[in-house]
PDB file of N, CA and C in Angstrom:
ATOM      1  N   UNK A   1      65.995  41.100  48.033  1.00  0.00           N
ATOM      2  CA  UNK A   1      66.762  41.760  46.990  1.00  0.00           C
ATOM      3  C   UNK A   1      66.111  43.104  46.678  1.00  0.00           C
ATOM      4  N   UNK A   2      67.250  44.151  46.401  1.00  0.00           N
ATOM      5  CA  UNK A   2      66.347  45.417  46.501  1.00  0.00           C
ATOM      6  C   UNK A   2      66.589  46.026  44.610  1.00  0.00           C
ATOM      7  N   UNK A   3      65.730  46.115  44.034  1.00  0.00           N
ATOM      8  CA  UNK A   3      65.496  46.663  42.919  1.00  0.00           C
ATOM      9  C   UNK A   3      65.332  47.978  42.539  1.00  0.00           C
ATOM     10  N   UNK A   4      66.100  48.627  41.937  1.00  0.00           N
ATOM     11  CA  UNK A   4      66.278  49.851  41.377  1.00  0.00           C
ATOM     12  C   UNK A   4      65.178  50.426  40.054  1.00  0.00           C
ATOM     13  N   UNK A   5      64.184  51.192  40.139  1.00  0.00           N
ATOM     14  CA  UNK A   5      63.758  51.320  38.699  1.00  0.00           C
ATOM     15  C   UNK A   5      64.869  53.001  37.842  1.00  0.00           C
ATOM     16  N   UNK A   6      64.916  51.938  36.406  1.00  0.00           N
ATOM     17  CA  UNK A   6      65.968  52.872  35.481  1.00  0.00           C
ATOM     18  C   UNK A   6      65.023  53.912  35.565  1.00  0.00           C
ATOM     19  N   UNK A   7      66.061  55.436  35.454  1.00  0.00           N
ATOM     20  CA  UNK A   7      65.831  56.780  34.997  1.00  0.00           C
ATOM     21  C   UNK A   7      64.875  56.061  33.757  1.00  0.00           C
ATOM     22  N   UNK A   8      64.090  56.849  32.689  1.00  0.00           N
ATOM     23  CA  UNK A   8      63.864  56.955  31.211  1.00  0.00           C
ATOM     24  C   UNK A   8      65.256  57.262  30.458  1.00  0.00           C
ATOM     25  N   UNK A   9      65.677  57.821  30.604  1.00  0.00           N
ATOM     26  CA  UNK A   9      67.067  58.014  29.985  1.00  0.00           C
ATOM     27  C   UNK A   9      68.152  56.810  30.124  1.00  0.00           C
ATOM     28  N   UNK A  10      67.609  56.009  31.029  1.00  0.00           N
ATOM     29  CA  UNK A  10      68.905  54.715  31.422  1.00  0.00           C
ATOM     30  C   UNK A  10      68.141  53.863  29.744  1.00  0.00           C
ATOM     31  N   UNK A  11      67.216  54.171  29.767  1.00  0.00           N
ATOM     32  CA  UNK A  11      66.257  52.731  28.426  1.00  0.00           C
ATOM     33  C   UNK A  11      67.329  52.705  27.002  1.00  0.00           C
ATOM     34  N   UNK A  12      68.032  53.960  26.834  1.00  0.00           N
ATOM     35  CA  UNK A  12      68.696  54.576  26.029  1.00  0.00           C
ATOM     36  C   UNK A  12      69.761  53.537  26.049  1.00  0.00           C
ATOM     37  N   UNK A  13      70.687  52.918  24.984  1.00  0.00           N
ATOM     38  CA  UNK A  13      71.554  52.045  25.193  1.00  0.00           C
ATOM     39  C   UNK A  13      72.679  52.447  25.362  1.00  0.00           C
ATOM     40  N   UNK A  14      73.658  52.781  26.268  1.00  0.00           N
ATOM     41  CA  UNK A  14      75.092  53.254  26.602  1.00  0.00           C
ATOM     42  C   UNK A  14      74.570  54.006  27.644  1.00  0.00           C
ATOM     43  N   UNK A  15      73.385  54.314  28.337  1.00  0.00           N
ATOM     44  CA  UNK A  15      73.019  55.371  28.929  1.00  0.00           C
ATOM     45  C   UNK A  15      73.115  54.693  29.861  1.00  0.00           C
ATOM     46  N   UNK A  16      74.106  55.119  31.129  1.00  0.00           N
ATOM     47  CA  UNK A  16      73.986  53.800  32.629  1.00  0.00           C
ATOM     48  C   UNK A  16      73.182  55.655  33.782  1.00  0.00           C
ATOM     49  N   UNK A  17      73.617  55.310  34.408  1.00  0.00           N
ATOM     50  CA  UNK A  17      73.208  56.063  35.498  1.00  0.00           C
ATOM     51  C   UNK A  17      73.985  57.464  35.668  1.00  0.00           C
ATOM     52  N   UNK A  18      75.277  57.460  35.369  1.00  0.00           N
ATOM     53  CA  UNK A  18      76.071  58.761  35.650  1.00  0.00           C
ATOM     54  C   UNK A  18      75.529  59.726  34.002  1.00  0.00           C
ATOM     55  N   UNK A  19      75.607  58.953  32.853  1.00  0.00           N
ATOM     56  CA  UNK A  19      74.907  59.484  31.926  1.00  0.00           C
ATOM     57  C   UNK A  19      73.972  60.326  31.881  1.00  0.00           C
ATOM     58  N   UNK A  20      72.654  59.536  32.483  1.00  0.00           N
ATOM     59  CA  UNK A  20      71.402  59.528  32.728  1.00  0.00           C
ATOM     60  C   UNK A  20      71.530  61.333  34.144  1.00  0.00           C
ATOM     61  N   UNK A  21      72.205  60.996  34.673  1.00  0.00           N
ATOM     62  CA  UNK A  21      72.319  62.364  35.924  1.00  0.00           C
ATOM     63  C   UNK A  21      72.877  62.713  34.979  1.00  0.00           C
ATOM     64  N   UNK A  22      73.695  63.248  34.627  1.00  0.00           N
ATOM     65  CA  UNK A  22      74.359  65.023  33.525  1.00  0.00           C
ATOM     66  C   UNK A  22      73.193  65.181  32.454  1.00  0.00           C
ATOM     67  N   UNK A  23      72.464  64.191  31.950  1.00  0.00           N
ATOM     68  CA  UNK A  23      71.451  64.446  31.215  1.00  0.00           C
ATOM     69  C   UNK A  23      70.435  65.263  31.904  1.00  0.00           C
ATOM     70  N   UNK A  24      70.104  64.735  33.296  1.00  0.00           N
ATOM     71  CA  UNK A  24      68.943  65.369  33.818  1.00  0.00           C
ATOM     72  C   UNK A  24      69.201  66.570  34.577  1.00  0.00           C
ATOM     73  N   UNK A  25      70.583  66.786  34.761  1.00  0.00           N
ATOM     74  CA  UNK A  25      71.447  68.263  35.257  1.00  0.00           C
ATOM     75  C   UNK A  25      71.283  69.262  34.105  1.00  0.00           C
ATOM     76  N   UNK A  26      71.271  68.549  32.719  1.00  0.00           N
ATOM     77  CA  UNK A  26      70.891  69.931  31.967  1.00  0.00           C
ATOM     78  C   UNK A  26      69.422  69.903  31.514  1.00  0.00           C
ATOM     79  N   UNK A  27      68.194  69.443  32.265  1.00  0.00           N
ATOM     80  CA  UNK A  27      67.615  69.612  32.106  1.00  0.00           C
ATOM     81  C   UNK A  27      66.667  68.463  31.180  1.00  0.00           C
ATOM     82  N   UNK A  28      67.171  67.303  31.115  1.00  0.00           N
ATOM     83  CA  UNK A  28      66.250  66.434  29.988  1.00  0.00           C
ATOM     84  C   UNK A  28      66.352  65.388  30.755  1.00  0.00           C
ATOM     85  N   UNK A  29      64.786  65.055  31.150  1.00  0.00           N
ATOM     86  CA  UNK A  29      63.695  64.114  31.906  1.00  0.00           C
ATOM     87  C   UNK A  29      63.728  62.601  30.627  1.00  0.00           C
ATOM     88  N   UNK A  30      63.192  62.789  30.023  1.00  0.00           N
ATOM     89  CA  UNK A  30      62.904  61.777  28.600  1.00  0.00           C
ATOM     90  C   UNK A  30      63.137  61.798  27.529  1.00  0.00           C
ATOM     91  N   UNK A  31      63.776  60.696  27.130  1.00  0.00           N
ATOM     92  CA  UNK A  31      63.963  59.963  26.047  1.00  0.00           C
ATOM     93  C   UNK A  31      64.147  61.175  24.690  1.00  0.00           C
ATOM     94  N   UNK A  32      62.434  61.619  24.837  1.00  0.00           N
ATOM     95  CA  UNK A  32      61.983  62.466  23.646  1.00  0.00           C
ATOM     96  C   UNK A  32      62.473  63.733  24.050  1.00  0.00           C
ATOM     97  N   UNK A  33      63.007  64.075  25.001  1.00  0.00           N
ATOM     98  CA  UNK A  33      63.547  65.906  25.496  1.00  0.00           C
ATOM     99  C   UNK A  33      64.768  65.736  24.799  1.00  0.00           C
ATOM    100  N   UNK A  34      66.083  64.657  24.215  1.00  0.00           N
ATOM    101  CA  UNK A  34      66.800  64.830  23.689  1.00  0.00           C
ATOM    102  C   UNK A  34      66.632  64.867  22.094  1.00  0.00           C
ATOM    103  N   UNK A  35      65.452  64.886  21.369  1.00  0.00           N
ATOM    104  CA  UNK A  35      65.488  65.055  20.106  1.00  0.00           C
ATOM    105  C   UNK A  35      65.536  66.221  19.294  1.00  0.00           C
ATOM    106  N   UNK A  36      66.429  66.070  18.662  1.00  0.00           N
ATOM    107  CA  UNK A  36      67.111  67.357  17.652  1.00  0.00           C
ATOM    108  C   UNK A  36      67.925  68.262  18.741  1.00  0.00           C
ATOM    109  N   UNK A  37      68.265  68.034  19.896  1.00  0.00           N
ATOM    110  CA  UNK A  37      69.499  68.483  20.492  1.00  0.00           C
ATOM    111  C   UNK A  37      70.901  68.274  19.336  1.00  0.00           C
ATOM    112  N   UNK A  38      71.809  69.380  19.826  1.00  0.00           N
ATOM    113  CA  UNK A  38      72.933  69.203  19.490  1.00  0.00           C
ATOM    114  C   UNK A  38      74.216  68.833  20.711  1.00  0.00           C
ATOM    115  N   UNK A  39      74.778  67.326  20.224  1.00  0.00           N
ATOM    116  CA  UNK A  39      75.323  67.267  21.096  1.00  0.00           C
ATOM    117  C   UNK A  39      76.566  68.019  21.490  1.00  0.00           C
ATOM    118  N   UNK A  40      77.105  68.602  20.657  1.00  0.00           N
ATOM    119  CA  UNK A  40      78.340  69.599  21.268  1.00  0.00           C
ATOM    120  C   UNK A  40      77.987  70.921  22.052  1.00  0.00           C
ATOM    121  N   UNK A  41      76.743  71.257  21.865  1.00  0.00           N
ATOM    122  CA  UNK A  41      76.109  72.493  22.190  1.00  0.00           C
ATOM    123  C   UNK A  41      75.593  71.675  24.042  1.00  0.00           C
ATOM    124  N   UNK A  42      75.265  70.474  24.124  1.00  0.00           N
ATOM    125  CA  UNK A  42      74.972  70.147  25.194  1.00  0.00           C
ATOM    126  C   UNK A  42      76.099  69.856  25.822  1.00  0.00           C
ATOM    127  N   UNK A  43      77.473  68.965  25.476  1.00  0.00           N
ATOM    128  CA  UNK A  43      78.300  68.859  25.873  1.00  0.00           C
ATOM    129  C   UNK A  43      79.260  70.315  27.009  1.00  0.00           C
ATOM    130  N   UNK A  44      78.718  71.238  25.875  1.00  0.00           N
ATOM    131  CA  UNK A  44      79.175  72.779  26.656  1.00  0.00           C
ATOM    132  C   UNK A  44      78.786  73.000  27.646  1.00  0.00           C
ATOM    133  N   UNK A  45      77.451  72.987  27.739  1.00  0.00           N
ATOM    134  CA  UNK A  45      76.363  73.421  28.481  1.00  0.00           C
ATOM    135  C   UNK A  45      76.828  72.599  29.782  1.00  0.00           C
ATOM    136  N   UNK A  46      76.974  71.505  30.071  1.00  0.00           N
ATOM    137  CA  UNK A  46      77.604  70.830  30.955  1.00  0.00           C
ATOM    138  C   UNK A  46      79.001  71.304  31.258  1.00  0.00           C
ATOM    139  N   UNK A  47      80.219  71.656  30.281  1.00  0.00           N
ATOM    140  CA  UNK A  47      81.073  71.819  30.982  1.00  0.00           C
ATOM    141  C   UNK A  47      81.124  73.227  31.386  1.00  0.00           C
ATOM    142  N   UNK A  48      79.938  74.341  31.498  1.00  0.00           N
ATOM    143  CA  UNK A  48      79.969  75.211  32.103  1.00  0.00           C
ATOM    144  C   UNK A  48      79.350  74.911  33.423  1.00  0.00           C
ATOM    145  N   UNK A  49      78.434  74.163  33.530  1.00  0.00           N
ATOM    146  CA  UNK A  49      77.573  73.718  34.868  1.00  0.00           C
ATOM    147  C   UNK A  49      78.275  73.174  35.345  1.00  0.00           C
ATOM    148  N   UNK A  50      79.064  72.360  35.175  1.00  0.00           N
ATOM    149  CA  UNK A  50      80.074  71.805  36.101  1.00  0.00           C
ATOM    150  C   UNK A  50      81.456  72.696  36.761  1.00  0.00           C
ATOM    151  N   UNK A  51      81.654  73.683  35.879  1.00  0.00           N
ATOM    152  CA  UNK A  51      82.818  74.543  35.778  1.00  0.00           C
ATOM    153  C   UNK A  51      83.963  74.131  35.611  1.00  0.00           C
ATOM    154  N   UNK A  52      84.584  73.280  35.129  1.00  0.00           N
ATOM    155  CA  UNK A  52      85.435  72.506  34.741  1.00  0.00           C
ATOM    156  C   UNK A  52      85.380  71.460  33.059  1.00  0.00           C
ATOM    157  N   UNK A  53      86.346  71.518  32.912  1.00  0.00           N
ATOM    158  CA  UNK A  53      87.089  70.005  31.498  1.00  0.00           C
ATOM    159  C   UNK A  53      86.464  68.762  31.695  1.00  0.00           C
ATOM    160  N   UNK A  54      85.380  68.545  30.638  1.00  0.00           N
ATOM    161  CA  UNK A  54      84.836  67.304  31.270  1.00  0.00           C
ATOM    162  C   UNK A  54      86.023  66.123  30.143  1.00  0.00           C
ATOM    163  N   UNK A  55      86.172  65.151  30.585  1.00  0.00           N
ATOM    164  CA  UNK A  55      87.531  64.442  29.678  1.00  0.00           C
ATOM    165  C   UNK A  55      85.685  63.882  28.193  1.00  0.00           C
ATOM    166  N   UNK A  56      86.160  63.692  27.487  1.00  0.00           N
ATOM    167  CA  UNK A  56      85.101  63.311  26.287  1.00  0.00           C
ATOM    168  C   UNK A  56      85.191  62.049  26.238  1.00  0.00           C
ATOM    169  N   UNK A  57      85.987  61.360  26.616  1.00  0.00           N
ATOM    170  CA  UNK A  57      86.169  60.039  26.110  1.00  0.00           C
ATOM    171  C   UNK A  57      85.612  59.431  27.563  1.00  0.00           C
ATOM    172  N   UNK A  58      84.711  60.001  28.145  1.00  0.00           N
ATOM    173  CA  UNK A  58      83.702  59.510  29.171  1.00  0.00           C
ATOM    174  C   UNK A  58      82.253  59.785  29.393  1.00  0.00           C
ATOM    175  N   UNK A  59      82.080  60.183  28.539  1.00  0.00           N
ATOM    176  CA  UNK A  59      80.680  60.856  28.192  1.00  0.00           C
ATOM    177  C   UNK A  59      80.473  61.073  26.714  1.00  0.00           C
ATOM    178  N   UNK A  60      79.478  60.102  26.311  1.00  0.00           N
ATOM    179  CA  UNK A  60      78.716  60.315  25.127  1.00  0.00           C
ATOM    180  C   UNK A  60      78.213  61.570  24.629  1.00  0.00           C
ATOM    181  N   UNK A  61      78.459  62.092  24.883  1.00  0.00           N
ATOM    182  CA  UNK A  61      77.664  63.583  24.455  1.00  0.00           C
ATOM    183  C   UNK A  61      78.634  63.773  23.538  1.00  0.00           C
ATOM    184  N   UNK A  62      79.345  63.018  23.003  1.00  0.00           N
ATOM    185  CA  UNK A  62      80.768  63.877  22.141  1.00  0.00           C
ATOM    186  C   UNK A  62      80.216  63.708  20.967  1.00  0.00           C
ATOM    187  N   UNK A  63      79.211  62.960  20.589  1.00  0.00           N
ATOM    188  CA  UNK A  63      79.048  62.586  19.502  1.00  0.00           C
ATOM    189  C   UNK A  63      78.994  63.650  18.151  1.00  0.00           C
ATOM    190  N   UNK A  64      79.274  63.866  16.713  1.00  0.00           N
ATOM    191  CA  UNK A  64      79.281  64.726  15.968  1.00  0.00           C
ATOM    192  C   UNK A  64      77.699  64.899  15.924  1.00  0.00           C
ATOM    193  N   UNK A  65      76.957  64.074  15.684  1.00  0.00           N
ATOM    194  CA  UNK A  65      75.379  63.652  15.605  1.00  0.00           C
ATOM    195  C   UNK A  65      74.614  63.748  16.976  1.00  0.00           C
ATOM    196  N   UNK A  66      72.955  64.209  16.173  1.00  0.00           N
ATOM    197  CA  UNK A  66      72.419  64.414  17.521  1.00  0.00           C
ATOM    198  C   UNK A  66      72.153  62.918  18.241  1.00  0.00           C
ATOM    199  N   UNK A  67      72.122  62.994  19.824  1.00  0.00           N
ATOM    200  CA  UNK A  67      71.637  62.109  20.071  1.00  0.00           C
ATOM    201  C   UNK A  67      70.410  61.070  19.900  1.00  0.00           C
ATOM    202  N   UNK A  68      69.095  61.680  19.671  1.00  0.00           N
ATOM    203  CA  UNK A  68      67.858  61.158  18.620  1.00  0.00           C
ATOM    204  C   UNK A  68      67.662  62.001  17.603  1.00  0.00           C
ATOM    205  N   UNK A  69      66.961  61.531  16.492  1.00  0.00           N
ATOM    206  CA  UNK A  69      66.904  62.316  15.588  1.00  0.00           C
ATOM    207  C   UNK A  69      65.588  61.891  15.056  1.00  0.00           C
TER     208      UNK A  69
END
């Protein structure tokens, strides 16, 4: 059986793996790199790196609140 070890960002609860990659596409390794982020300001930041409409209702980043605080 072959075992996967989680990103740091997967430890996060809702955080699976596609999460965990757009997190580390803009740049945040751990847990603690998302504190006092704003998530709409990151949400952007992604849908310019991507260059496209990311849909919201598939990605947590929508949140009004930061992700740690």
């Amino acid at each position: 059986m072959k075992y996967e070890l989680k990103r740091p960002l997967e430890t996060i609860p809702g955080v699976g793996k596609s999460i965990a990659k757009d997190l580390e596409q803009l740049g945040y390794t751990e847990v603690g790199d998302l504190r006092g982020e704003n998530p709409e300001e990151m949400y952007a930041k992604l849908r310019a790196l991507r260059k496209m409409h990311i849909d919201r209702k598939s990605t947590r980043l929508n949140s009004s609140h930061t992700v740690i605080s």
